[in-house]
Protein backbone atom coordinates (compact mmCIF):
# COMPACT_ATOMS: atom_id res chain seq x y z
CA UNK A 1 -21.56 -11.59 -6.59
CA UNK A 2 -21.69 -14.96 -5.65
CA UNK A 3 -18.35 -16.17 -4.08
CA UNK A 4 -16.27 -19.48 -3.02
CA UNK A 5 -14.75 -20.32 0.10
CA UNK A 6 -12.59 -17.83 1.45
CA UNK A 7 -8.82 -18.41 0.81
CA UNK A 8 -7.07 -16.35 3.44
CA UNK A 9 -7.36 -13.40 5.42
CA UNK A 10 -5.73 -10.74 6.64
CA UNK A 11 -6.38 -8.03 8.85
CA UNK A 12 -7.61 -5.53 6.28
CA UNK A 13 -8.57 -8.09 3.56
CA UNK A 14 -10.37 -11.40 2.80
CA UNK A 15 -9.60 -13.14 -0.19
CA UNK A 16 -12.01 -16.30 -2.57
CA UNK A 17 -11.61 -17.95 -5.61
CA UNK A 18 -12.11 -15.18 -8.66
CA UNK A 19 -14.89 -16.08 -11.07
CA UNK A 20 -12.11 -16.42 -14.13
CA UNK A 21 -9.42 -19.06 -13.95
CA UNK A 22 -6.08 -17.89 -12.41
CA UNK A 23 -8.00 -14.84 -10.77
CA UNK A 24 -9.16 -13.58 -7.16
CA UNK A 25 -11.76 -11.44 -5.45
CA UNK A 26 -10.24 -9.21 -2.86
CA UNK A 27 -12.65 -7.45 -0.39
CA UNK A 28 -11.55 -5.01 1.98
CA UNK A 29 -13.14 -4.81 5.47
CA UNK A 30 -12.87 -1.71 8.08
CA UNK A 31 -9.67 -2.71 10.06
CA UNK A 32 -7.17 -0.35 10.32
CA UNK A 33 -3.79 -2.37 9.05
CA UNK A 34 -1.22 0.40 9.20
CA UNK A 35 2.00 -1.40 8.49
CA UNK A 36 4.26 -0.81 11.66
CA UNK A 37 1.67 -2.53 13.57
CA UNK A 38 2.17 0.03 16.29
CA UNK A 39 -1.28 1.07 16.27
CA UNK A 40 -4.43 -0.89 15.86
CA UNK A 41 -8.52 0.74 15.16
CA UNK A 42 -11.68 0.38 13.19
CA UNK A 43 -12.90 3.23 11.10
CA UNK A 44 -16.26 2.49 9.72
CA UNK A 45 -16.96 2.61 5.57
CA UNK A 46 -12.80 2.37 5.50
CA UNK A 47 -13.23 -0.92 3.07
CA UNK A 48 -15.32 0.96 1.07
CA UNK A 49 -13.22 4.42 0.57
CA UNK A 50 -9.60 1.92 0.22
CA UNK A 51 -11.06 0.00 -2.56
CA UNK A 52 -12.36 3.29 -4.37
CA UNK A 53 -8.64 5.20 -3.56
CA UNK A 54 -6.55 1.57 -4.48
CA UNK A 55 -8.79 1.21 -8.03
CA UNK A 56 -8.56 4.60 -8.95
CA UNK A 57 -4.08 4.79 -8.16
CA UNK A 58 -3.87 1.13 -9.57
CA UNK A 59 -5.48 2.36 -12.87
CA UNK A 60 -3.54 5.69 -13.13
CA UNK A 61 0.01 3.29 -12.23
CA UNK A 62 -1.02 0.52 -15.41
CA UNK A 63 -1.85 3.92 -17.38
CA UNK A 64 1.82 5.31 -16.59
CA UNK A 65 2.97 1.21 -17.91
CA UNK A 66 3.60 -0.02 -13.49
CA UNK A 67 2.77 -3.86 -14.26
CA UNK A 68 0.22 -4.45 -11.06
CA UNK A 69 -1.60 -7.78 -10.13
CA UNK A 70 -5.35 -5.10 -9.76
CA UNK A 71 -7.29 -6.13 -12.80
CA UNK A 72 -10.48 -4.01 -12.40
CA UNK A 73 -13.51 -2.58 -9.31
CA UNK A 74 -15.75 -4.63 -9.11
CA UNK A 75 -18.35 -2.92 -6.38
CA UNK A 76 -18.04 -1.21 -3.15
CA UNK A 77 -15.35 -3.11 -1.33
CA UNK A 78 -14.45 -5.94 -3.88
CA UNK A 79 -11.66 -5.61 -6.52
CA UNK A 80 -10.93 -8.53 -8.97
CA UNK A 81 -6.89 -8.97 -9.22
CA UNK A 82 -4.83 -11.64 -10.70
CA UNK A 83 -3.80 -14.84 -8.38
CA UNK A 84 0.08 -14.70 -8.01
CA UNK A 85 3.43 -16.53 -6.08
CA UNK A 86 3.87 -14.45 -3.15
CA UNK A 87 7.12 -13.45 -2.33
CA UNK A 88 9.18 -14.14 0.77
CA UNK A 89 10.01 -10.72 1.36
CA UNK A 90 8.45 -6.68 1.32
CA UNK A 91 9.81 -3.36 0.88
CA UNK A 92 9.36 -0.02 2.74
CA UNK A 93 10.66 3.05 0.73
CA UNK A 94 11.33 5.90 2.99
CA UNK A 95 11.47 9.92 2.12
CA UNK A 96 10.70 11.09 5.79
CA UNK A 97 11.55 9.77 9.03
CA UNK A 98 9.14 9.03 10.82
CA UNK A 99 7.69 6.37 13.51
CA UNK A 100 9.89 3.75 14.97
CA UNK A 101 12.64 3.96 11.87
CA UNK A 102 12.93 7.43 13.50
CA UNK A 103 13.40 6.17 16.96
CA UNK A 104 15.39 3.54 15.87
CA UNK A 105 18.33 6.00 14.18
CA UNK A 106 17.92 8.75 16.64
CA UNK A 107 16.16 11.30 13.79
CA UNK A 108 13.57 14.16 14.66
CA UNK A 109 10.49 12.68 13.12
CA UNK A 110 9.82 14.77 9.92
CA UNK A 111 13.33 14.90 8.91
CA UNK A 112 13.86 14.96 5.37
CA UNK A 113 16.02 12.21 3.88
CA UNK A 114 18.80 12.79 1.64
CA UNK A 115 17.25 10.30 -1.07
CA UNK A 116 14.54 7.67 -0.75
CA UNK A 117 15.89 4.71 1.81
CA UNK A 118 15.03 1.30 0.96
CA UNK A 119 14.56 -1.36 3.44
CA UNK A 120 14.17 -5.29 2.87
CA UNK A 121 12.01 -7.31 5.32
CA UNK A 122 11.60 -10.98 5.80
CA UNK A 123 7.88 -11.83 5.32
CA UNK A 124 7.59 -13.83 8.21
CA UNK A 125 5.29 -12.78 11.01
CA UNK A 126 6.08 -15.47 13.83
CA UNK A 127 9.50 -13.68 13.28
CA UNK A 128 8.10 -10.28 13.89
CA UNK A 129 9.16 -9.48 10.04
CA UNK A 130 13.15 -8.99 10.72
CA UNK A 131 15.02 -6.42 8.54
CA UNK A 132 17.57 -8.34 5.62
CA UNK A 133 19.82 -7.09 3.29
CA UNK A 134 19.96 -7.28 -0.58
CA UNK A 135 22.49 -10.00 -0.54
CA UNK A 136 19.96 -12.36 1.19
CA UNK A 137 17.91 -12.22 -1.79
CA UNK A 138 20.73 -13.76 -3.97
CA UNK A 139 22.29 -15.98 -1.26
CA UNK A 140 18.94 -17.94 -0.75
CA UNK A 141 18.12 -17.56 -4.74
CA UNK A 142 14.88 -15.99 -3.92
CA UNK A 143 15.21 -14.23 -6.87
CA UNK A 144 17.97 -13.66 -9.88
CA UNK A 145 20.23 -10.63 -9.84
CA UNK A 146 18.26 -9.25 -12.88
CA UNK A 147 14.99 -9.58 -10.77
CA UNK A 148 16.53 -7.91 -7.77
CA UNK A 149 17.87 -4.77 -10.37
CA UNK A 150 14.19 -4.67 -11.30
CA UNK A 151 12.72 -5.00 -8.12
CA UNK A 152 14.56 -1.64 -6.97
CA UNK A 153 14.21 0.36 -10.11
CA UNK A 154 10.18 -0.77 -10.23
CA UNK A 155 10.28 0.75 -6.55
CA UNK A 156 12.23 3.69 -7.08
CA UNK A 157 10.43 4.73 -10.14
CA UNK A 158 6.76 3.88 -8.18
CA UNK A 159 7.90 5.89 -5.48
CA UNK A 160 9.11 9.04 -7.74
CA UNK A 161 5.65 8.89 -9.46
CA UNK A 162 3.92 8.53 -6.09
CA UNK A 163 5.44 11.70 -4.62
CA UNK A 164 4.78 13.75 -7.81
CA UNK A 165 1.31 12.35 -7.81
CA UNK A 166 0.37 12.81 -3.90
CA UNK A 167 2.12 16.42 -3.84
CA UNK A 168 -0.23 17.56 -6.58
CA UNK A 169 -3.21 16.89 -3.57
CA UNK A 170 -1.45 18.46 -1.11
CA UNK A 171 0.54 15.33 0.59
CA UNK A 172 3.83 14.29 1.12
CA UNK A 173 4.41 10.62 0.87
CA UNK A 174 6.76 10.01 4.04
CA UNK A 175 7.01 5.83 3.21
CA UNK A 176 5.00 3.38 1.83
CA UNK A 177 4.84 -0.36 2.06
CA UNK A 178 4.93 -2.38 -1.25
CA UNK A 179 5.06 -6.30 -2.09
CA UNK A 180 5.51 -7.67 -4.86
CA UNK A 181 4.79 -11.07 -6.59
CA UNK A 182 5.50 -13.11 -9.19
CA UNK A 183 2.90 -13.61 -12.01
CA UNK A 184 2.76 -16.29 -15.01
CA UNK A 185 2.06 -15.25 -17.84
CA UNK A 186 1.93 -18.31 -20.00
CA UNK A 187 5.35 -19.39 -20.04
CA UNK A 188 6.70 -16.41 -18.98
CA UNK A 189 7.14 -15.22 -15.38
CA UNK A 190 7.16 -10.90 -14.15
CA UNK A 191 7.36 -9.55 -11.19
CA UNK A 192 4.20 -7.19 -10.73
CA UNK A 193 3.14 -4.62 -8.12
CA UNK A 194 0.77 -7.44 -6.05
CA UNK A 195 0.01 -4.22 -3.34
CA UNK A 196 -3.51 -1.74 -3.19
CA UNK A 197 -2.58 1.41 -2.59
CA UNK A 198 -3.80 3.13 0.15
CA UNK A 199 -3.43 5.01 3.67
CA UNK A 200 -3.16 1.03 4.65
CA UNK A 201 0.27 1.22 2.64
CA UNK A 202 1.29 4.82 2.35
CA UNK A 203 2.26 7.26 5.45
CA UNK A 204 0.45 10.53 3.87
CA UNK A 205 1.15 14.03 5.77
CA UNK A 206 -1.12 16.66 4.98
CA UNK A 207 1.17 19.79 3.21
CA UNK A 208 -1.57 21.82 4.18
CA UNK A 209 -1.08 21.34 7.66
CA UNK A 210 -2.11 24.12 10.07
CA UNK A 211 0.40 25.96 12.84
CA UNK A 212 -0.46 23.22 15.77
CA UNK A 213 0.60 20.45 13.90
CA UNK A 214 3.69 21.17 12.23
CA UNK A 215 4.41 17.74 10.80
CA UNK A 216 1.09 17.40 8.55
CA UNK A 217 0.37 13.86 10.73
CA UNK A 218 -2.70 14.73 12.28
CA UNK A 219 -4.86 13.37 9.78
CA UNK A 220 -2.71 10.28 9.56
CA UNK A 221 -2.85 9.44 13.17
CA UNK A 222 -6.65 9.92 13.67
CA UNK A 223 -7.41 7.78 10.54
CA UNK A 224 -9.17 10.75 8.73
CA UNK A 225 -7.05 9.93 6.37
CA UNK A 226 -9.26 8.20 4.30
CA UNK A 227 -12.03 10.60 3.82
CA UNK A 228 -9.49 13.35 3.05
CA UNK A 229 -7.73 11.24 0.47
CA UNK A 230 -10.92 10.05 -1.25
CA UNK A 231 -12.18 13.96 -0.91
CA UNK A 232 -9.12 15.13 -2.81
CA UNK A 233 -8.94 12.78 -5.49
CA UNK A 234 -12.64 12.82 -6.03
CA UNK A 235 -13.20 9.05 -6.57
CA UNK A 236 -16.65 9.32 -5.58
CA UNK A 237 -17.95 11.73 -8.37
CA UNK A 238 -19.57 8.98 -11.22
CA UNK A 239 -21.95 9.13 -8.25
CA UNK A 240 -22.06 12.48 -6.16
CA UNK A 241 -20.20 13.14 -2.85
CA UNK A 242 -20.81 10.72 -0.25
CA UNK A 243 -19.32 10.03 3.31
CA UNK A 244 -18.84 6.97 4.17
CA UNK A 245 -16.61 6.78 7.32
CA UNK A 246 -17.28 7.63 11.01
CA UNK A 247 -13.89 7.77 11.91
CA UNK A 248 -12.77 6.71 16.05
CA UNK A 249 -9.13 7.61 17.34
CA UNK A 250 -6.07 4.95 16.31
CA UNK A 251 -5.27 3.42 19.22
């Protein structure tokens, strides 16, 4: 497909003009953009297995009635999604501790927590994306206390639905990144899911884990990851079993 100037970039994605008005081709490339930003890696054919993973979650999230910005695959590492207002501000919903939020509260990583833990961030990178509360999203009127009461519930009910979902292959969803943005639909305005979702967003532990690693995070830290998740939730079979990574160690 024939594309326009690029827009924007990020470390895992590049993003041009969609060939529909208010529309956009996202393309996913083969850097590793876990979202601690503690470790940093390639893993070759990763653009190609997040796109088929983040398509094939996406569609089963709009099936269960999640409003998303995804719109539909359109080949190996392209998806076309809707163009929305980004938001000043993500989310991290936590079930485990793990990495620095377990460092940073004293917890043996792999701790269970008593209920999923929400945590606001500033979406500000020169800033080094500082932690806020709830009440900063009123104070600044970022957003309307109904939109903040949907905001949570979307998140709380996307996480519950996650962890069902990812414990029927075997993994246990320790936290997961998700954004959202605004969308216009006509005169109207929703907040939708504007996230793909992938070992890019979502800390996955293996349940199946063997005796030497305890924890299930061996397959999260050495980016095999991908290939396991595709593997399990068979996103490659319209077209046989293929491989498409060479994985090399996160560091």
């Amino acid at each position: 497909m024939l594309k326009s100037a690029k827009i924007r970039e990020t470390t895992a994605k590049k993003y041009y003009k969609g060939p529909e008005s208010g529309t956009l081709i996202q393309l996913f490339n083969d850097e590793i953009d876990f979202f601690e930003k503690h470790k940093t890696g390639k893993v070759t054919g990763k653009g190609v297995l997040c796109n088929r993973i983040s398509s094939f979650l996406l569609s089963k999230l709009s099936e269960a009635g999640f409003p998303t910005s995804f719109i539909r695959r359109l080949n190996m590492r392209e998806q076309l999604i809707r163009e929305t207002e980004k938001l000043p501000i993500f989310l991290i919903i936590r079930n485990v501790a793990a990495g620095h939020f377990a460092k940073r509260l004293g917890l043996i990583e792999g701790t269970k927590l008593p209920q999923p833990l929400i945590e606001v961030f500033y979406h500000a990178s020169d800033l080094d994306h500082p932690q806020i509360s709830i009440e900063h999203l009123l104070s600044f009127s970022w957003f309307t206390a109904t939109e903040v009461e949907g905001i949570i519930n979307y998140t709380r009910r996307l996480n519950d639905f996650l962890c069902g979902f990812f414990s029927g292959i075997n993994f246990r969803l320790v936290d997961m990144k998700i954004q959202f943005a605004r969308l216009s639909d006509h005169d109207d305005q929703k907040i939708v899911l504007d996230q793909d979702i992938s070992p890019d967003s979502c800390r996955l532990w293996d349940m199946n884990a063997n005796a030497k690693d305890a924890l299930g995070k061996e397959l999260f830290g050495s980016g095999r990851i991908y290939q396991e998740l595709a593997k399990r939730l068979s996103v490659f079979s319209d077209d046989g079993a293929k491989d498409f990574t060479t994985t090399t160690s996160i560091q």
